[in-house]
Protein backbone atom coordinates (compact mmCIF):
# COMPACT_ATOMS: atom_id res chain seq x y z
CA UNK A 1 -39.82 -35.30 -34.77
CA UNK A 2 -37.80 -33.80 -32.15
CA UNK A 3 -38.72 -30.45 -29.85
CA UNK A 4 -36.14 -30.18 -27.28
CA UNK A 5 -37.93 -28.11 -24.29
CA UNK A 6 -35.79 -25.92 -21.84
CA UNK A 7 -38.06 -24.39 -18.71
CA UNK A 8 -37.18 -21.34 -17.10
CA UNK A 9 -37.43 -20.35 -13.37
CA UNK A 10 -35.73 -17.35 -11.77
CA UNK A 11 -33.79 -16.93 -15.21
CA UNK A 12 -32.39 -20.28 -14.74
CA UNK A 13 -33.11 -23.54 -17.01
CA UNK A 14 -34.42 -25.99 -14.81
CA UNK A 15 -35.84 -29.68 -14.96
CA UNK A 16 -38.82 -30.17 -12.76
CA UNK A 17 -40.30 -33.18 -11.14
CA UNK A 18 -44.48 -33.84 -12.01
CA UNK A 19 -44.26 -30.07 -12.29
CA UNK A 20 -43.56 -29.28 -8.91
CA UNK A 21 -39.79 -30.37 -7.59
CA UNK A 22 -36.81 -29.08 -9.17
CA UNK A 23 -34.62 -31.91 -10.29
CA UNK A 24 -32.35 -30.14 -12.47
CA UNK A 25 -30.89 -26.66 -12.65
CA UNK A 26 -29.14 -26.31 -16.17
CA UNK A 27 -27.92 -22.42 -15.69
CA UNK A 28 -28.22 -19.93 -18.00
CA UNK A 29 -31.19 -20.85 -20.85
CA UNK A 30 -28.36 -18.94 -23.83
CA UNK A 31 -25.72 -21.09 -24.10
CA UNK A 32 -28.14 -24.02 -24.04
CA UNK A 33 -30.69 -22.90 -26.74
CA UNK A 34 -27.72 -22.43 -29.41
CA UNK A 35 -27.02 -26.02 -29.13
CA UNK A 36 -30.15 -27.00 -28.97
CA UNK A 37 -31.71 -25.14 -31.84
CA UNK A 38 -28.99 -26.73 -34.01
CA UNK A 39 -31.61 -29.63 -33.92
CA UNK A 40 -34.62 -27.02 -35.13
CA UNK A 41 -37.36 -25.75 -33.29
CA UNK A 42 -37.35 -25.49 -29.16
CA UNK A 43 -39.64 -24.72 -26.66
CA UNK A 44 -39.34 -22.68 -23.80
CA UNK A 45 -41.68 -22.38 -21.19
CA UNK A 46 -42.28 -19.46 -18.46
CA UNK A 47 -43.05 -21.26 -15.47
CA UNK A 48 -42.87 -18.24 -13.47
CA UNK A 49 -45.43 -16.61 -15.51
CA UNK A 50 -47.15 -19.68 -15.68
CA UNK A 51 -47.75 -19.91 -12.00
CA UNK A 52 -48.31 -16.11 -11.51
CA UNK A 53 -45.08 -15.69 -9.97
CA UNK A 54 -43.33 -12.96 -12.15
CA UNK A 55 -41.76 -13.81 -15.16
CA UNK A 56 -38.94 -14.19 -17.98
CA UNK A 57 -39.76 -12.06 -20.73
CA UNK A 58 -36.75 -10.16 -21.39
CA UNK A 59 -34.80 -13.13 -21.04
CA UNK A 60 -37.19 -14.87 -23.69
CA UNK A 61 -37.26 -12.36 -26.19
CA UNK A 62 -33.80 -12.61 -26.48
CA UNK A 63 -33.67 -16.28 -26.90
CA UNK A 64 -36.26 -14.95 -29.93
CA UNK A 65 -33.77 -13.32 -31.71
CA UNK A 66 -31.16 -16.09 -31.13
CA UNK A 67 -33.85 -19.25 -32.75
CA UNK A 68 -36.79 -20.41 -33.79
CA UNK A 69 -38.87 -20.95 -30.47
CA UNK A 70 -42.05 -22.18 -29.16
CA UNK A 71 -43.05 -19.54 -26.04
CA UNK A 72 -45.58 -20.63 -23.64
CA UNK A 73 -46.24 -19.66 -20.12
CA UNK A 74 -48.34 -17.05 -18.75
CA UNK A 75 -50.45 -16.12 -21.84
CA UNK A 76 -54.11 -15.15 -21.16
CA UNK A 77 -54.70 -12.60 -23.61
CA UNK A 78 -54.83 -11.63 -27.20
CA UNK A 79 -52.33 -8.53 -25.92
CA UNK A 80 -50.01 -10.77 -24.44
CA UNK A 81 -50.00 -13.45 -27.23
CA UNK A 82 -49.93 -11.00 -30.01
CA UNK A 83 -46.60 -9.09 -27.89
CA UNK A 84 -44.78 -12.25 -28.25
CA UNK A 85 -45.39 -13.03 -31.92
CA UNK A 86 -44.39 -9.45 -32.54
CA UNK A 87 -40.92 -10.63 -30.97
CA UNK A 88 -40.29 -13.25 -33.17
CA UNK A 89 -41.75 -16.45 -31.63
CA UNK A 90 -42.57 -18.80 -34.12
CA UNK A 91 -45.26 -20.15 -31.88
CA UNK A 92 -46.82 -19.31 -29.31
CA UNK A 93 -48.15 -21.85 -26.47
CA UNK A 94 -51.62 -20.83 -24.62
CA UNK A 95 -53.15 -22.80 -21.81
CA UNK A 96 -56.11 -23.14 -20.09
CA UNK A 97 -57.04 -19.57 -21.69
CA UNK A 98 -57.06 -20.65 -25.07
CA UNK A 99 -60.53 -20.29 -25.94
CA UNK A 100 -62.92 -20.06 -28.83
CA UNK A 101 -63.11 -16.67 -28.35
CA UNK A 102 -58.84 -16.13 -27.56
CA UNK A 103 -58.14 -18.14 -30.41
CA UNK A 104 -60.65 -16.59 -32.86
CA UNK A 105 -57.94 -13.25 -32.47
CA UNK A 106 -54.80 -14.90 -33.52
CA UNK A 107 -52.95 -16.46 -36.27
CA UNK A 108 -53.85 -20.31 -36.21
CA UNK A 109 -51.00 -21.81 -37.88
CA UNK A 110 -48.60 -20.13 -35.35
CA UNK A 111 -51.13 -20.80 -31.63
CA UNK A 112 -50.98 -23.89 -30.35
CA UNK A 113 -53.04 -24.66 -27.15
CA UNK A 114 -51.36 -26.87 -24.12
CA UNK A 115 -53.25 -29.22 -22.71
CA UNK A 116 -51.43 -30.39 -19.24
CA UNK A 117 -53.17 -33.28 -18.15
CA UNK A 118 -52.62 -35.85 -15.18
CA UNK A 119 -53.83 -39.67 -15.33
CA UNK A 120 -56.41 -38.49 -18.40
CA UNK A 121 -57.70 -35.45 -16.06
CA UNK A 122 -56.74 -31.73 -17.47
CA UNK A 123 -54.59 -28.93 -15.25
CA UNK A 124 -54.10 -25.73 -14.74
CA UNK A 125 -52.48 -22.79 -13.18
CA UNK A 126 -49.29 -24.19 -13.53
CA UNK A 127 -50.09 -27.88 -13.37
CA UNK A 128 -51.49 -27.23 -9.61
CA UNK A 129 -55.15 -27.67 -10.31
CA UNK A 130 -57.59 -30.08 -11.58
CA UNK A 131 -60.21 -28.40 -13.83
CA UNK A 132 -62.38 -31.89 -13.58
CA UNK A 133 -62.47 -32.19 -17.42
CA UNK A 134 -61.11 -35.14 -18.99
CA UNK A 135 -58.51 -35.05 -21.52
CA UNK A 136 -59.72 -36.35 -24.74
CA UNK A 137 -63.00 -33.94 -24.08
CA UNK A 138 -60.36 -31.03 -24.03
CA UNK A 139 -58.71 -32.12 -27.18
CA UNK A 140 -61.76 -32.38 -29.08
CA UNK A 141 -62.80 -29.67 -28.37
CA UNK A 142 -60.23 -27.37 -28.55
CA UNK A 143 -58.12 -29.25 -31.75
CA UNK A 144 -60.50 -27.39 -34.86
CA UNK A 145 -59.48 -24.04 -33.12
CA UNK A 146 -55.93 -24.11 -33.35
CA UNK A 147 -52.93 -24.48 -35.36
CA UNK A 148 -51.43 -27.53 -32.87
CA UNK A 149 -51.78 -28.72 -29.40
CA UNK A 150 -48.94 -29.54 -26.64
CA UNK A 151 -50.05 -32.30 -24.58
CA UNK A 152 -47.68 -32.94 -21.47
CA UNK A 153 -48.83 -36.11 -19.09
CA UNK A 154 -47.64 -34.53 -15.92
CA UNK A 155 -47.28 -37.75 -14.21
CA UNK A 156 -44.83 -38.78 -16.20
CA UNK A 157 -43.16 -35.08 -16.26
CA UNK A 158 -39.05 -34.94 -15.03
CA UNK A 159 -39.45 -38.61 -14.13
CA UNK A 160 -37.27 -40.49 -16.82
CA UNK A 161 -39.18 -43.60 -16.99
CA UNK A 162 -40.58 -43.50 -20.46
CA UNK A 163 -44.23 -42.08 -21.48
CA UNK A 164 -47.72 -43.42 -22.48
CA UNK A 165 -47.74 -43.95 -25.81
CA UNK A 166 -51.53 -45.58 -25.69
CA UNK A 167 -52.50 -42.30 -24.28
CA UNK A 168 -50.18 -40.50 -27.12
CA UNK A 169 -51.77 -42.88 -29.86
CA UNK A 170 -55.29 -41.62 -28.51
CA UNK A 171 -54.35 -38.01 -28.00
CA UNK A 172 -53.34 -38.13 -31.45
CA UNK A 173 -56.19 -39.91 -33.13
CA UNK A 174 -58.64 -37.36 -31.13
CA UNK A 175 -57.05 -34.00 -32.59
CA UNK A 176 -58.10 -35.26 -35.82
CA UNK A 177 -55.33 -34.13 -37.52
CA UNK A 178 -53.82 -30.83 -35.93
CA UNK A 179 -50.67 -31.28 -35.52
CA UNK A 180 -49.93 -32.80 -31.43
CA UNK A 181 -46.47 -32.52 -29.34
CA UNK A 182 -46.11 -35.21 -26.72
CA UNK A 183 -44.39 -34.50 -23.50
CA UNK A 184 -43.95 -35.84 -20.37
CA UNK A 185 -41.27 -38.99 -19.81
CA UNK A 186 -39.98 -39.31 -23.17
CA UNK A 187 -36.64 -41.16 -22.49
CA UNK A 188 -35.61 -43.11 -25.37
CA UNK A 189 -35.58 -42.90 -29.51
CA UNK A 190 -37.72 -45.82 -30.13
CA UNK A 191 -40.21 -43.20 -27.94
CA UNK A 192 -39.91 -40.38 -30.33
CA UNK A 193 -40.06 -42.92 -33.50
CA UNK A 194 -42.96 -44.42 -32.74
CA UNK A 195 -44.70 -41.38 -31.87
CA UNK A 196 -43.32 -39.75 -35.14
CA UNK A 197 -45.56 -42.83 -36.98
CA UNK A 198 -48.41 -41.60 -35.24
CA UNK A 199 -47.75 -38.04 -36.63
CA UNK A 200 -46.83 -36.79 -33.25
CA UNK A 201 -44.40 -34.40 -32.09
CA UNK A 202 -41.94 -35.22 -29.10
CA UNK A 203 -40.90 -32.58 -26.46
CA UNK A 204 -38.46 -34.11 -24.86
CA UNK A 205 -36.33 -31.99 -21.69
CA UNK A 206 -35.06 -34.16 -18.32
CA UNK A 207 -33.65 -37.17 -20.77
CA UNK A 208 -31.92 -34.38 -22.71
CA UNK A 209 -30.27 -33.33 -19.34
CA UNK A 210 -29.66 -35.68 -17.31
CA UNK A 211 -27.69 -37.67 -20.38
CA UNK A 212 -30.20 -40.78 -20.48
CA UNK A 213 -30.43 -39.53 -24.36
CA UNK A 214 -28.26 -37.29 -26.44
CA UNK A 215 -29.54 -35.11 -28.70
CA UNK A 216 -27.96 -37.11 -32.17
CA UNK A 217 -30.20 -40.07 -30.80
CA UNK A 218 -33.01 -37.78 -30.51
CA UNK A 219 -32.94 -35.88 -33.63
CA UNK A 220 -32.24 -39.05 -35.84
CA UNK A 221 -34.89 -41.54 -33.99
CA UNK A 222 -36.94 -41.33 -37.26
CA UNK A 223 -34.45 -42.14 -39.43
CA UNK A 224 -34.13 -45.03 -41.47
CA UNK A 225 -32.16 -45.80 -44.50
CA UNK A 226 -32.23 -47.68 -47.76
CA UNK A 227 -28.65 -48.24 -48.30
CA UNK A 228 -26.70 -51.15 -47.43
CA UNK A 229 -24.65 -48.92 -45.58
CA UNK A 230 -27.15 -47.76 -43.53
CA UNK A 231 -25.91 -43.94 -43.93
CA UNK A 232 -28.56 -41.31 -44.58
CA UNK A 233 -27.78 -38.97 -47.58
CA UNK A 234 -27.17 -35.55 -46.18
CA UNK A 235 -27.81 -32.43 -48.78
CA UNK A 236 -25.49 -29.37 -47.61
CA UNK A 237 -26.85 -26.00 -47.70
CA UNK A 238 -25.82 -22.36 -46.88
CA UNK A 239 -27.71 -19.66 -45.14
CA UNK A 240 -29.42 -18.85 -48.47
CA UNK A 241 -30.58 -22.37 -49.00
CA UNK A 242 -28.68 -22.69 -51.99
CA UNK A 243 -26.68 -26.39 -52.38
CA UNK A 244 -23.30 -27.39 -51.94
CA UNK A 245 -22.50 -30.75 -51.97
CA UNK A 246 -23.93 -33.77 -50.96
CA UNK A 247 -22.53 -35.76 -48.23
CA UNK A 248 -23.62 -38.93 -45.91
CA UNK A 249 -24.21 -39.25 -42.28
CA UNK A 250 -24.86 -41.38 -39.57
CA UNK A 251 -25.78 -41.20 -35.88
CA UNK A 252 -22.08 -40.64 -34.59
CA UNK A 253 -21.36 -38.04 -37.26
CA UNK A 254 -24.35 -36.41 -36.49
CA UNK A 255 -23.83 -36.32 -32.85
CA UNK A 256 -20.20 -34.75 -33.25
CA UNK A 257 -21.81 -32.08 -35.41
CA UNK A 258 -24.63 -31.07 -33.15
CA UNK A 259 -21.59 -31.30 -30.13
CA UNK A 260 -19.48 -29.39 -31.96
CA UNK A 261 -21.52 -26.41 -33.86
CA UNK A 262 -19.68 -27.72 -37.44
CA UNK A 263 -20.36 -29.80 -40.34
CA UNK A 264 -19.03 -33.19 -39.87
CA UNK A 265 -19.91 -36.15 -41.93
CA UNK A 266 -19.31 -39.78 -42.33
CA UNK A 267 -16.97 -40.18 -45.21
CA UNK A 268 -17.52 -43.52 -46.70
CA UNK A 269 -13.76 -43.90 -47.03
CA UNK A 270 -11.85 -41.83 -44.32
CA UNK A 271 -14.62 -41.94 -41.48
CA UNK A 272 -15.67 -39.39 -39.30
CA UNK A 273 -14.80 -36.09 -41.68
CA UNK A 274 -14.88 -32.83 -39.66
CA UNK A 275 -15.03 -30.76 -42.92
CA UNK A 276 -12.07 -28.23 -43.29
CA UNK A 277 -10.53 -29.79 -40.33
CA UNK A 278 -7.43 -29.83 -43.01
CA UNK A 279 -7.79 -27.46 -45.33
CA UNK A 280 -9.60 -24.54 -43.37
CA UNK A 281 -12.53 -24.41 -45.49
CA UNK A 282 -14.63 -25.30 -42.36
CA UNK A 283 -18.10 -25.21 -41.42
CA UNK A 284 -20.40 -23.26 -38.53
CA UNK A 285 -23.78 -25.66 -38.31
CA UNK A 286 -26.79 -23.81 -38.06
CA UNK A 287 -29.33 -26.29 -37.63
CA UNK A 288 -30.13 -30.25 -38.96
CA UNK A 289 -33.57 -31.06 -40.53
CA UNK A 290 -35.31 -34.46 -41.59
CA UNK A 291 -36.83 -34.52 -44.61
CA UNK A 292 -40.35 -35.48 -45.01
CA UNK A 293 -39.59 -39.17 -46.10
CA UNK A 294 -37.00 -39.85 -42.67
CA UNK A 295 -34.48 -41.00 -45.35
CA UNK A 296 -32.16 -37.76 -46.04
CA UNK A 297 -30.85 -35.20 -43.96
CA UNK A 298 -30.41 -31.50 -44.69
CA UNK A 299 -27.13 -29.39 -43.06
CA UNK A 300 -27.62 -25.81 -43.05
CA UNK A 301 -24.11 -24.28 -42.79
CA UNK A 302 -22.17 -21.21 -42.97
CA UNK A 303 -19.16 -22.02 -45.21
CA UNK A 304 -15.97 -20.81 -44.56
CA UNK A 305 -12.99 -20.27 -46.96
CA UNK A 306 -12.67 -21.18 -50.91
CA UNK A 307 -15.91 -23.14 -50.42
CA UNK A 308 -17.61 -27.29 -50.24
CA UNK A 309 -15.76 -28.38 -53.20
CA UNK A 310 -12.47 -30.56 -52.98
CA UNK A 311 -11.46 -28.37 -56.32
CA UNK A 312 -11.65 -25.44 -54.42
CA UNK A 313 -14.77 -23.67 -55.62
CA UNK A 314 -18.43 -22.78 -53.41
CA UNK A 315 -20.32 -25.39 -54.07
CA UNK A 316 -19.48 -29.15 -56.13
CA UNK A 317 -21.42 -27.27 -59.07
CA UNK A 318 -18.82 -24.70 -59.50
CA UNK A 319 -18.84 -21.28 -57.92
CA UNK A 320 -22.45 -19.32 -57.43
CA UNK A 321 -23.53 -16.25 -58.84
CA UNK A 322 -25.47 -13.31 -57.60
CA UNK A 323 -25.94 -11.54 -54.55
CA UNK A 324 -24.73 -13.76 -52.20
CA UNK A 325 -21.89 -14.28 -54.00
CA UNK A 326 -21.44 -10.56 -54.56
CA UNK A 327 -21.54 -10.15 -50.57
CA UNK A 328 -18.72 -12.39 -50.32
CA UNK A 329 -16.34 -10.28 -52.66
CA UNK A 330 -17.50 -7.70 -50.77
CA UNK A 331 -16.68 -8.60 -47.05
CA UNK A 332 -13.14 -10.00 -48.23
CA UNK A 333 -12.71 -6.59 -49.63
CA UNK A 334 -13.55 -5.05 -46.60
CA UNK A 335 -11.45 -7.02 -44.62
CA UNK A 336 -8.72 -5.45 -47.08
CA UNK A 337 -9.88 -2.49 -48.37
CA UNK A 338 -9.72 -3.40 -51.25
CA UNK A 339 -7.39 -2.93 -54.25
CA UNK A 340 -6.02 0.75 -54.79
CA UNK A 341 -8.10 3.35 -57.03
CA UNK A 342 -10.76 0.75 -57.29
CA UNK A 343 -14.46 2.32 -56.89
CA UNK A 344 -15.65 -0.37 -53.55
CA UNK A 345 -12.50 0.68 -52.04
CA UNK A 346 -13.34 4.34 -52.09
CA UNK A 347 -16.76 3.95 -50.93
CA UNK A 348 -15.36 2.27 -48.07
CA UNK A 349 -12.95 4.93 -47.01
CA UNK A 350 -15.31 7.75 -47.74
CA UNK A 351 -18.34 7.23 -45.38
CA UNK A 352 -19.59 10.59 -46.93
CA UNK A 353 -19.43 9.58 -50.63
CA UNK A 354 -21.06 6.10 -49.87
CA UNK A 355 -24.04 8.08 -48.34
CA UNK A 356 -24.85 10.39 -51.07
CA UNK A 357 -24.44 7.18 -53.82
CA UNK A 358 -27.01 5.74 -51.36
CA UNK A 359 -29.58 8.46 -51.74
CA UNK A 360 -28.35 9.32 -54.82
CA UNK A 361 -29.42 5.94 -55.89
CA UNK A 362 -32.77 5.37 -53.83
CA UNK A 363 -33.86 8.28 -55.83
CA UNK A 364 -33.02 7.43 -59.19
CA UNK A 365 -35.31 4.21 -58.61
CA UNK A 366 -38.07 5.84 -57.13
CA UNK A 367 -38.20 7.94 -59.92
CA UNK A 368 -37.37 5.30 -62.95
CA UNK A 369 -40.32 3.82 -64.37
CA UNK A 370 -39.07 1.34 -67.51
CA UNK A 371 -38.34 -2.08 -66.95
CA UNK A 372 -35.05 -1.88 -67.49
CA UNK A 373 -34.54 1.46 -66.09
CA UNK A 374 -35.86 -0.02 -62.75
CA UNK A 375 -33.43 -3.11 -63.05
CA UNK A 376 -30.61 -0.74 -63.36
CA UNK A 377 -31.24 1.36 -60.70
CA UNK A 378 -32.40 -1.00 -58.67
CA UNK A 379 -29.08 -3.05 -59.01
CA UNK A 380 -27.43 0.56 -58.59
CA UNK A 381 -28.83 0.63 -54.94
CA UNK A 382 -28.23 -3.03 -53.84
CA UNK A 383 -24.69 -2.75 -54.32
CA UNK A 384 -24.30 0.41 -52.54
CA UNK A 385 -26.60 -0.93 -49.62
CA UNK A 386 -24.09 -4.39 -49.47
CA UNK A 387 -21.24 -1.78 -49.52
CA UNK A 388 -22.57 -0.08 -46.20
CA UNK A 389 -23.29 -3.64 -44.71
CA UNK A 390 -19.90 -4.95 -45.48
CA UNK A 391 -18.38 -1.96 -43.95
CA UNK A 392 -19.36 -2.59 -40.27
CA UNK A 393 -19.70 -6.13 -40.64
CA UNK A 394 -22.92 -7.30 -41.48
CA UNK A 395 -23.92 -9.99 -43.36
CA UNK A 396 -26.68 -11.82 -45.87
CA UNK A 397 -27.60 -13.79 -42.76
CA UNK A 398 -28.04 -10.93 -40.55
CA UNK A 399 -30.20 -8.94 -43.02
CA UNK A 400 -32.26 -12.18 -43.44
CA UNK A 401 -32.99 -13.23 -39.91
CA UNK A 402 -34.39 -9.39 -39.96
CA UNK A 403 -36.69 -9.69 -42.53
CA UNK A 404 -37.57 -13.26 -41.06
CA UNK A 405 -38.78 -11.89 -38.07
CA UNK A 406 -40.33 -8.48 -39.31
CA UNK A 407 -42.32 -11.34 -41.42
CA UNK A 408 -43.12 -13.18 -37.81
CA UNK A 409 -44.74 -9.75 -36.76
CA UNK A 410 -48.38 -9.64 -36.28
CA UNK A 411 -48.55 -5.77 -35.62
CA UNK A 412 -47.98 -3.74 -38.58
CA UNK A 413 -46.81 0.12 -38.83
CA UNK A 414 -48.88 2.25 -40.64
CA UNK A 415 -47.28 2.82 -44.27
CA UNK A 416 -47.80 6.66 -44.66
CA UNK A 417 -45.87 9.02 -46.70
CA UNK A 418 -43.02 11.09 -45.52
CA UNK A 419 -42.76 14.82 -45.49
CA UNK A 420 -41.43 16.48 -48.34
């Protein structure tokens, strides 16, 4: 499994050499996360704050809001770790500060403690000291305590030349069973394959960069497939999760699709199919996952137009039901307001009136009790509430990644009652 890494200096993505020279400087860490979160999770790294030299946190708390990231650098306290999975990090990555004692404060399935290591011997303060420890003591001991480690063999950091995997295989077999991430050389898929048989993890930055492997050849290394073919079954999804075809890939489809930010495909009879390329019922990719087998793929998509289906409807089941589907109808008839007289279409032109049905309706199912009084009202007051969000352009997948990341919060507000 793939975890492209970008490291940040000065604001700037960079590529460093064992940790110390910079090799590469990619520019601004934005642009660069959105194409490569399309191939799931990333990790960034502080190294500013790592080396107690300032650091990146605005900058990084955006790039929470934009994906699902891995933030390490800099973290020494429960404050300071518990800040950033308030933000929305999915993980968080703690150092040579991750003790018992550290780690005994925080979530474990979202901490995972780095280990930086050089010829078997562990690191800190930004890879610039040698603690003396070796690095299969560290793991030991510091595996039971945490959700999942990230190794990086420094030596082999920014240089290109492949990693260790005996090292890897015994890093691995040491954590007994949390969950490691490799880094440090990783240059070529056969790399991240064989470490994904060990049950590894492979952060992988200066091959990503420098071109010596593209990010299709990364994501896919696991993959392997049954069919005669050789193409991996690909199940299409949209923001909700909810099916819409099923299609077939291979590495050069998937590559133009990660390139790109759409869905294309390998048709088995036309070739390379950018979907919608023709008919305009195109495709924004959100991300690409493996499933747990390495023998299917799943496409996470934003569908645009009548929908998936050559016979024009959302999905090759027919059209969907429900809320998202009531969204939809609502956003087109915002875009036009909306046939005349009709009740949406006077909500939308009377801020005023679509306020008071708002409260008018929060109160009616605060007060209903029944079970089908509450289903009423309760229906009542989503409608309204996707009215208001259609009118100024906000969507499902907005209102989702919000409740995502309120979820990701650590930190809770007191629930107290309001004034009368």
């Amino acid at each position: 499994m793939l975890i492209p890494s970008i490291d940040i200096v000065d604001g700037q993505a960079v590529q460093l050499l064992a940790g110390e020279r910079q090799m590469i400087n990619a520019g601004d860490p934005l642009p660069l996360l959105e194409r490569l979160a399309r191939a799931g999770e990333v990790a960034v790294i502080d190294i500013d704050a790592a080396r107690g030299e300032g650091d990146n946190s605005k900058l990084i708390r955006e790039m929470c809001k934009r994906a699902k990231i891995r933030v390490g650098g800099g973290i020494r306290d429960s404050e300071v770790a518990r800040s950033w999975l308030d933000a929305g990090a999915h993980r968080i990555i703690i150092g040579t500060a991750a003790t018992p004692e550290l780690l005994s404060k925080l979530p474990r399935g979202r901490t995972m403690a780095a280990v930086d290591s050089r010829d078997g011997r562990v690191l800190s303060h930004g890879w610039r000291q040698d603690t003396g420890e070796r690095l299969l003591d560290r793991i030991r001991e510091i595996a039971p305590m945490c959700g999942g480690l990230l190794v990086t063999f420094v030596e082999k950091e920014g240089r290109a030349r492949g990693t260790d995997l005996a090292r890897a295989g015994e890093v691995i077999a040491a954590a007994d069973g949390a969950v490691v991430t490799i880094a440090g050389g990783i240059t070529t898929p056969q790399e991240i394959g064989l470490i994904d048989q060990m049950g590894g993890q492979s952060q992988v930055g200066m091959a990503l960069y420098n071109g010596m492997l593209s990010l299709g050849e990364a994501l896919t290394a696991p993959m392997h497939s049954d069919r005669s073919d050789g193409l991996w079954p690909t199940v299409v999804v949209d923001e909700s999760g909810v099916a819409l075809g099923l299609a077939y890939s291979d590495l050069a489809s998937v590559e133009a699709a990660l390139e790109s930010g759409r869905g294309v495909y390998r048709s088995r009879s036309r070739g390379l199919w950018d979907k919608g390329a023709m008919s305009g019922a195109t495709q924004r990719l959100i991300g690409i996952d493996l499933d747990c087998d390495r023998d299917s793929l799943r496409f996470t998509v934003r569908q645009d137009g009548t929908g998936f289906c050559h016979r024009n409807t959302r999905s090759c089941w027919g059209d969907d039901f429900g809320i998202p589907r009531l969204m939809r109808r609502l956003e087109e008839l915002a875009s036009t307001m909306g046939p005349a007289g009709s009740n949406t279409r006077k909500l939308l032109e009377s801020p005023a009136l679509l306020s008071s049905k708002l409260v008018e309706e929060a109160c009616e199912l605060a007060d209903a009790t029944a079970t089908t009084e509450v289903v009423h009202e309760a229906a009542d007051l989503i409608y309204f509430a996707l009215v208001k969000s259609a009118s100024v352009g906000v969507g499902l997948e907005a209102i989702s990644a919000e409740l995502d990341m309120r979820e990701l919060r650590v930190t809770r507000r007191p629930m107290e009652q309001s004034a009368p």
